[in-house]
C-alpha atoms as a PDB file:
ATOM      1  CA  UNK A   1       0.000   0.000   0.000  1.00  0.00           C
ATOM      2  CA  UNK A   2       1.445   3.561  -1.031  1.00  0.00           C
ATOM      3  CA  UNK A   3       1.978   6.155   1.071  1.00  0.00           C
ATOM      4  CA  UNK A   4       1.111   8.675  -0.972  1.00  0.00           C
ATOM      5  CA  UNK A   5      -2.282  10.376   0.619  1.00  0.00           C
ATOM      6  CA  UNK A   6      -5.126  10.588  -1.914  1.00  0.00           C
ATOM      7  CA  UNK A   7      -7.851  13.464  -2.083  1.00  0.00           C
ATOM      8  CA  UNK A   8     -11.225  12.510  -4.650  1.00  0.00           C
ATOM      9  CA  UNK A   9     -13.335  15.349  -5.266  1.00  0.00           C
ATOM     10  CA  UNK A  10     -16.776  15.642  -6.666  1.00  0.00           C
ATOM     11  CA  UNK A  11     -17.398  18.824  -8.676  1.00  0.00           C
ATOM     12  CA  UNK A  12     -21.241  19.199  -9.251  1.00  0.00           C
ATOM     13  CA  UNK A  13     -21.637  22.973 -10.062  1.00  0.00           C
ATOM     14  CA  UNK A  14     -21.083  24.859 -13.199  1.00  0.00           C
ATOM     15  CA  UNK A  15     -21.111  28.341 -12.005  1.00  0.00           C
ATOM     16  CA  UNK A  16     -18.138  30.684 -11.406  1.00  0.00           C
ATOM     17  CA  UNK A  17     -18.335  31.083  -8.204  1.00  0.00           C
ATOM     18  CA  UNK A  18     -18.505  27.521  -7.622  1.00  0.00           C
ATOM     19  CA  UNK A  19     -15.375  26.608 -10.089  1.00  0.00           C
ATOM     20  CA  UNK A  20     -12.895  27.720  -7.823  1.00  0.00           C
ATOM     21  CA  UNK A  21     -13.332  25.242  -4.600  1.00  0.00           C
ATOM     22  CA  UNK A  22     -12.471  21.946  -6.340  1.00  0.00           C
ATOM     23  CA  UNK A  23      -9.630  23.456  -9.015  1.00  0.00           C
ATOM     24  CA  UNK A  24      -7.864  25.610  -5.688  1.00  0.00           C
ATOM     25  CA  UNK A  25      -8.160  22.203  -3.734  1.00  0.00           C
ATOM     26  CA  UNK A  26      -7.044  19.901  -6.170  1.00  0.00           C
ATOM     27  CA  UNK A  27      -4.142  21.996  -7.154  1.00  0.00           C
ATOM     28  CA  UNK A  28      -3.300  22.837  -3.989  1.00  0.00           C
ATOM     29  CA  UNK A  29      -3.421  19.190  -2.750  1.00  0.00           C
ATOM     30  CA  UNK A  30      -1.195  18.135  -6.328  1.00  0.00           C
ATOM     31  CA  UNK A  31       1.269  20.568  -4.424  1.00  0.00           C
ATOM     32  CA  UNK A  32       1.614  19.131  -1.275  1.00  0.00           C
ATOM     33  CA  UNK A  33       2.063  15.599  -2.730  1.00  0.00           C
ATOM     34  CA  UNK A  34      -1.333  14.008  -2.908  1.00  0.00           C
ATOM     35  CA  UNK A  35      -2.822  12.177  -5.612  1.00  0.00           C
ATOM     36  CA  UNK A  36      -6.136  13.605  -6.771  1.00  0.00           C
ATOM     37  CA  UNK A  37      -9.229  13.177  -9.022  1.00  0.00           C
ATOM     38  CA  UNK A  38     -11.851  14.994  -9.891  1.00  0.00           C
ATOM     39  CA  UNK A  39     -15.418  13.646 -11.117  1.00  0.00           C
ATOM     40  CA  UNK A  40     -17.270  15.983 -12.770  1.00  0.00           C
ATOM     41  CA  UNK A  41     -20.645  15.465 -13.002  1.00  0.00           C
ATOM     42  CA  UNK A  42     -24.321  17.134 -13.648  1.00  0.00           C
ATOM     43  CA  UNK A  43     -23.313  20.688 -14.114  1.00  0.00           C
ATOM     44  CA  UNK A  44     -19.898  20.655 -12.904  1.00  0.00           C
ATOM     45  CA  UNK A  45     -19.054  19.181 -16.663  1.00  0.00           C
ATOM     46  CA  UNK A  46     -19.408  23.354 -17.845  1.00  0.00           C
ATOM     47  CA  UNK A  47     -15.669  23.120 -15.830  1.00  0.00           C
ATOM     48  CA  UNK A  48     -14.129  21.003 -18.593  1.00  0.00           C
ATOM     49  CA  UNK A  49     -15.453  22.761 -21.625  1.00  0.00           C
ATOM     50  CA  UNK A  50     -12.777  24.273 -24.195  1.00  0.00           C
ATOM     51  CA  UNK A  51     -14.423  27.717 -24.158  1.00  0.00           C
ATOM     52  CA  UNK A  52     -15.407  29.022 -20.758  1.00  0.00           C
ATOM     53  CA  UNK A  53     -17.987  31.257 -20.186  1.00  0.00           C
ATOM     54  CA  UNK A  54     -18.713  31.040 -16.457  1.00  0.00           C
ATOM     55  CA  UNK A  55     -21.691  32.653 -14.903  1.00  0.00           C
ATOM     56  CA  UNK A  56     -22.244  33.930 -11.110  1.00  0.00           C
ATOM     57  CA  UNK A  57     -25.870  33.620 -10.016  1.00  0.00           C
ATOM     58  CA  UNK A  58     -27.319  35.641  -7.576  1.00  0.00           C
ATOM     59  CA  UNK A  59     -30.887  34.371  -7.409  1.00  0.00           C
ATOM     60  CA  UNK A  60     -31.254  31.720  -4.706  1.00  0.00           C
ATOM     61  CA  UNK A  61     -26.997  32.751  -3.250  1.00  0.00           C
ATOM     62  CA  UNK A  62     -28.061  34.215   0.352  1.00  0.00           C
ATOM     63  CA  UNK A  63     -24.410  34.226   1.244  1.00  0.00           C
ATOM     64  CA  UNK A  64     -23.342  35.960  -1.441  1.00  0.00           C
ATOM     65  CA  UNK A  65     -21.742  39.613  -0.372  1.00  0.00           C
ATOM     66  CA  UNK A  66     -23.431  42.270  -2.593  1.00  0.00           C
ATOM     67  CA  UNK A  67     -22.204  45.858  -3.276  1.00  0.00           C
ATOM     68  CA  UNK A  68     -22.816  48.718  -1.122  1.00  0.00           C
ATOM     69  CA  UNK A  69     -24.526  46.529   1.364  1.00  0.00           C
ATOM     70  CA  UNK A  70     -27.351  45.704  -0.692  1.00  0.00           C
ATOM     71  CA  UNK A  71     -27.740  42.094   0.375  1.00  0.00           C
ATOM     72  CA  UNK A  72     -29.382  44.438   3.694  1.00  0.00           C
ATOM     73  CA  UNK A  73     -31.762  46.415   2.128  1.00  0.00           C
ATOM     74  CA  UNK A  74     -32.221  45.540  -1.783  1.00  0.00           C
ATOM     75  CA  UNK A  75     -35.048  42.622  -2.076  1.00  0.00           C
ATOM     76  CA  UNK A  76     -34.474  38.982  -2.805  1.00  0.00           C
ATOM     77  CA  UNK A  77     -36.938  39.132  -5.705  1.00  0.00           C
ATOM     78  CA  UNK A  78     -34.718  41.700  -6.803  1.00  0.00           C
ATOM     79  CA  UNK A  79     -31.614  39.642  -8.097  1.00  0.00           C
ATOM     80  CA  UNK A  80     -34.182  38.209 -10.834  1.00  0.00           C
ATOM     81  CA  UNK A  81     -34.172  41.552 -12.711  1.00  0.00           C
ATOM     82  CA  UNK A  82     -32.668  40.889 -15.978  1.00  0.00           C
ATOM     83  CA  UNK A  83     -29.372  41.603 -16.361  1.00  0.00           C
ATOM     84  CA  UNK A  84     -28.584  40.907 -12.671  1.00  0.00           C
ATOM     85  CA  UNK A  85     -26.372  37.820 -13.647  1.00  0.00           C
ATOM     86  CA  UNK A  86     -24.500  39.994 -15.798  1.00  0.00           C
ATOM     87  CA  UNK A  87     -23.785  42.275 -13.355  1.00  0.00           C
ATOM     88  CA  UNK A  88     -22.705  40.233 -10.459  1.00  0.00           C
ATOM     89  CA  UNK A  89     -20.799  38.396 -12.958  1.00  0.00           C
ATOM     90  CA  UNK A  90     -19.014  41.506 -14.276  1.00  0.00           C
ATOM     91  CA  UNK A  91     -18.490  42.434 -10.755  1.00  0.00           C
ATOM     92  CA  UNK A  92     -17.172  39.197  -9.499  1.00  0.00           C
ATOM     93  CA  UNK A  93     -14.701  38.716 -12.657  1.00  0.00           C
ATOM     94  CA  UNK A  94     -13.628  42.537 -11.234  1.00  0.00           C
ATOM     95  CA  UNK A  95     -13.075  42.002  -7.660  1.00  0.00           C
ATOM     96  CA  UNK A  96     -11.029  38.255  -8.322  1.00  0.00           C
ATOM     97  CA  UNK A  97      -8.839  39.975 -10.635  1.00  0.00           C
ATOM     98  CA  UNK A  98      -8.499  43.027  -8.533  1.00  0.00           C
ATOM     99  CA  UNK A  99      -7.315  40.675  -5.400  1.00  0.00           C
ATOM    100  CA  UNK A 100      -4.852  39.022  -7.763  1.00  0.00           C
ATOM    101  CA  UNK A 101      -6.602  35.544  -7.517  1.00  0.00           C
ATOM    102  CA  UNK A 102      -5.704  33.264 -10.520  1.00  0.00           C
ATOM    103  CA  UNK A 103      -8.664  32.849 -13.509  1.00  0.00           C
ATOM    104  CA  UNK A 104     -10.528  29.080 -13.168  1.00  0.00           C
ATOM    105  CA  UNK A 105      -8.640  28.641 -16.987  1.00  0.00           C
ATOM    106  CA  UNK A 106      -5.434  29.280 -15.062  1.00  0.00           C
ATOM    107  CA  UNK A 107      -6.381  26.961 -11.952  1.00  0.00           C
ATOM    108  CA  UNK A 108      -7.429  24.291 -14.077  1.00  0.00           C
ATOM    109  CA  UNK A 109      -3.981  24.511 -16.458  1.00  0.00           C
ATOM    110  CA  UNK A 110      -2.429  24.006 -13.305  1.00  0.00           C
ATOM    111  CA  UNK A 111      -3.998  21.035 -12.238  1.00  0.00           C
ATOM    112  CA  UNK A 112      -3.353  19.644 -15.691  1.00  0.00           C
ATOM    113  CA  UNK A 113       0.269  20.123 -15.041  1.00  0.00           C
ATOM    114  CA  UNK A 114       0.260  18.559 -11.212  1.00  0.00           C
ATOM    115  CA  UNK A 115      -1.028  15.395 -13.052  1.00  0.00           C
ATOM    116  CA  UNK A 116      -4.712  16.234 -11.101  1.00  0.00           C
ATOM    117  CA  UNK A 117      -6.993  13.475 -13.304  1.00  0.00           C
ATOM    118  CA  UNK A 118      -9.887  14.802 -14.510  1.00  0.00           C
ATOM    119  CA  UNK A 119     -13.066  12.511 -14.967  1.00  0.00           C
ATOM    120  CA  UNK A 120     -16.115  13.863 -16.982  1.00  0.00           C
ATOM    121  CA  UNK A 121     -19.104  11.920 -16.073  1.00  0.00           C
ATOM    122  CA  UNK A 122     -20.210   9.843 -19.366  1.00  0.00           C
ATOM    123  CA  UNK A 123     -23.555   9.145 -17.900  1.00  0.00           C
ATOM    124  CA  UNK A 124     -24.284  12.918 -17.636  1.00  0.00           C
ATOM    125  CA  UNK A 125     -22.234  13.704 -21.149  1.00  0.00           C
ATOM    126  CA  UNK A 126     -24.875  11.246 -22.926  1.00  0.00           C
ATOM    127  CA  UNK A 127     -27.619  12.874 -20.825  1.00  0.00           C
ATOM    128  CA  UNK A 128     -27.278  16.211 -22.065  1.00  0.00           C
ATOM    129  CA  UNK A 129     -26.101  15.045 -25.410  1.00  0.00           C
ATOM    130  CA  UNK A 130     -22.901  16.989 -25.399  1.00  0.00           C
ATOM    131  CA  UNK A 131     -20.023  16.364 -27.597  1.00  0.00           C
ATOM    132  CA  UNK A 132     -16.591  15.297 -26.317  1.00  0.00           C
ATOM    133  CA  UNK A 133     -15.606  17.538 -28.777  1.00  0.00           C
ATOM    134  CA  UNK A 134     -16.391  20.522 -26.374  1.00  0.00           C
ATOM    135  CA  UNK A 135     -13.895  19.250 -23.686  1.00  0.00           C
ATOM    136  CA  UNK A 136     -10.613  20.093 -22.999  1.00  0.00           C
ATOM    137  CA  UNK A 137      -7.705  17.547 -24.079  1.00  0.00           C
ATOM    138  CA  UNK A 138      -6.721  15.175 -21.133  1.00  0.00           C
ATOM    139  CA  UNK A 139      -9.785  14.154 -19.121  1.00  0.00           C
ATOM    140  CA  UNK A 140     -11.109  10.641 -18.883  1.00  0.00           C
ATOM    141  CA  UNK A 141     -14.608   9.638 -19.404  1.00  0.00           C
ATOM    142  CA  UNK A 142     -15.696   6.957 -17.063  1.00  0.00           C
ATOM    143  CA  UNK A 143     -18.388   6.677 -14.662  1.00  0.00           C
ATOM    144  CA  UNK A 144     -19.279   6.532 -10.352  1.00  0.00           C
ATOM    145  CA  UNK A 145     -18.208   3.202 -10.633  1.00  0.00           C
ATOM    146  CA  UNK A 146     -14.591   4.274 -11.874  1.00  0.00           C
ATOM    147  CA  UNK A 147     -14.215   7.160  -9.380  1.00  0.00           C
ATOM    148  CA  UNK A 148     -15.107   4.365  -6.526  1.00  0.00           C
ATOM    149  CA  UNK A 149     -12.395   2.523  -7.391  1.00  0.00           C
ATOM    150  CA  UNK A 150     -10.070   6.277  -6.106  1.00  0.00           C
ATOM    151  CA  UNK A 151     -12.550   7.165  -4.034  1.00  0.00           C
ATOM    152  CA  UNK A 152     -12.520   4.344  -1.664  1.00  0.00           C
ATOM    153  CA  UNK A 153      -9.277   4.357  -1.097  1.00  0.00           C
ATOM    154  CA  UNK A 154      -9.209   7.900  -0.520  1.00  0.00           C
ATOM    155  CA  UNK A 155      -7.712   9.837   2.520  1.00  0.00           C
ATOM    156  CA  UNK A 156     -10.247  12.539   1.695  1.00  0.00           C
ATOM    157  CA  UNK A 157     -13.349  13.164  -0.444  1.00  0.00           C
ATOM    158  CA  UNK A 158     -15.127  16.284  -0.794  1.00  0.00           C
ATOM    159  CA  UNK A 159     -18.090  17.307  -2.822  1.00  0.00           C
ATOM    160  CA  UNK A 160     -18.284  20.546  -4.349  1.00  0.00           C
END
């Protein structure tokens, strides 16, 4: 048995906001010596497309901080207005680059490189009839039962 510590992570969301938690753990893990994977599945598969174009939503995201204190006195209903998503979005995309903290593009290049293995669910590719096509080069296809066979080994498993 290998002493090498593993760390399986489940990446379920396709949002921006939610693109950073399993590509800054992964890579970070990859760093400190741990063998990783990463199933993506259900709408955590927008991760491994070629072309990103990430959203932040802030209908139904309570603990999302909002501008000028707004998340105290601007209405819940209100963050359906068209064009919110754009906005936050914008505004998001402002303050991570603003702070210096590296693009999803950029965290996921680096978890290419730290040999991080990337597993697109095939189940939920043939479910939503996308193309492989659309993926980046280097992920596997493969489904729960091939991430169980990391996974249950694993020192750690997370679901994000």
């Amino acid at each position: 048995m290998s002493d090498e510590k593993k760390l399986a992570i489940i990446a379920t969301k396709g949002t921006l906001d939610w693109a950073y938690p399993p590509f800054i753990l992964a890579s970070t893990a990859a760093a400190l010596g741990y063998q990783v994977q990463i199933f993506f599945t259900f709408y955590g598969l927008q991760l491994l497309r070629r072309d990103l174009d990430l959203k932040v939503s802030p209908l139904g995201n309570p603990g999302m901080p909002m501008p000028l204190g707004m998340d105290k006195w601007f209405p819940v209903l209100g963050t359906a207005i068209p064009g919110m998503q754009s906005l936050m979005t914008s505004m998001m995309k402002s303050k991570l680059k603003s702070k210096g903290v590296a693009s999803v593009e950029d965290l996921r290049g680096l978890c290419m490189e730290a040999d991080v293995k990337m597993i697109a669910c095939q189940m939920t590719v043939d479910l939503f009839d996308m193309e492989q096509t659309s993926f980046i080069e280097g992920i596997e296809y493969g489904g729960a039962a091939m991430f169980f066979e990391f996974a249950g080994d694993s020192d750690i498993c997370l679901f994000t």
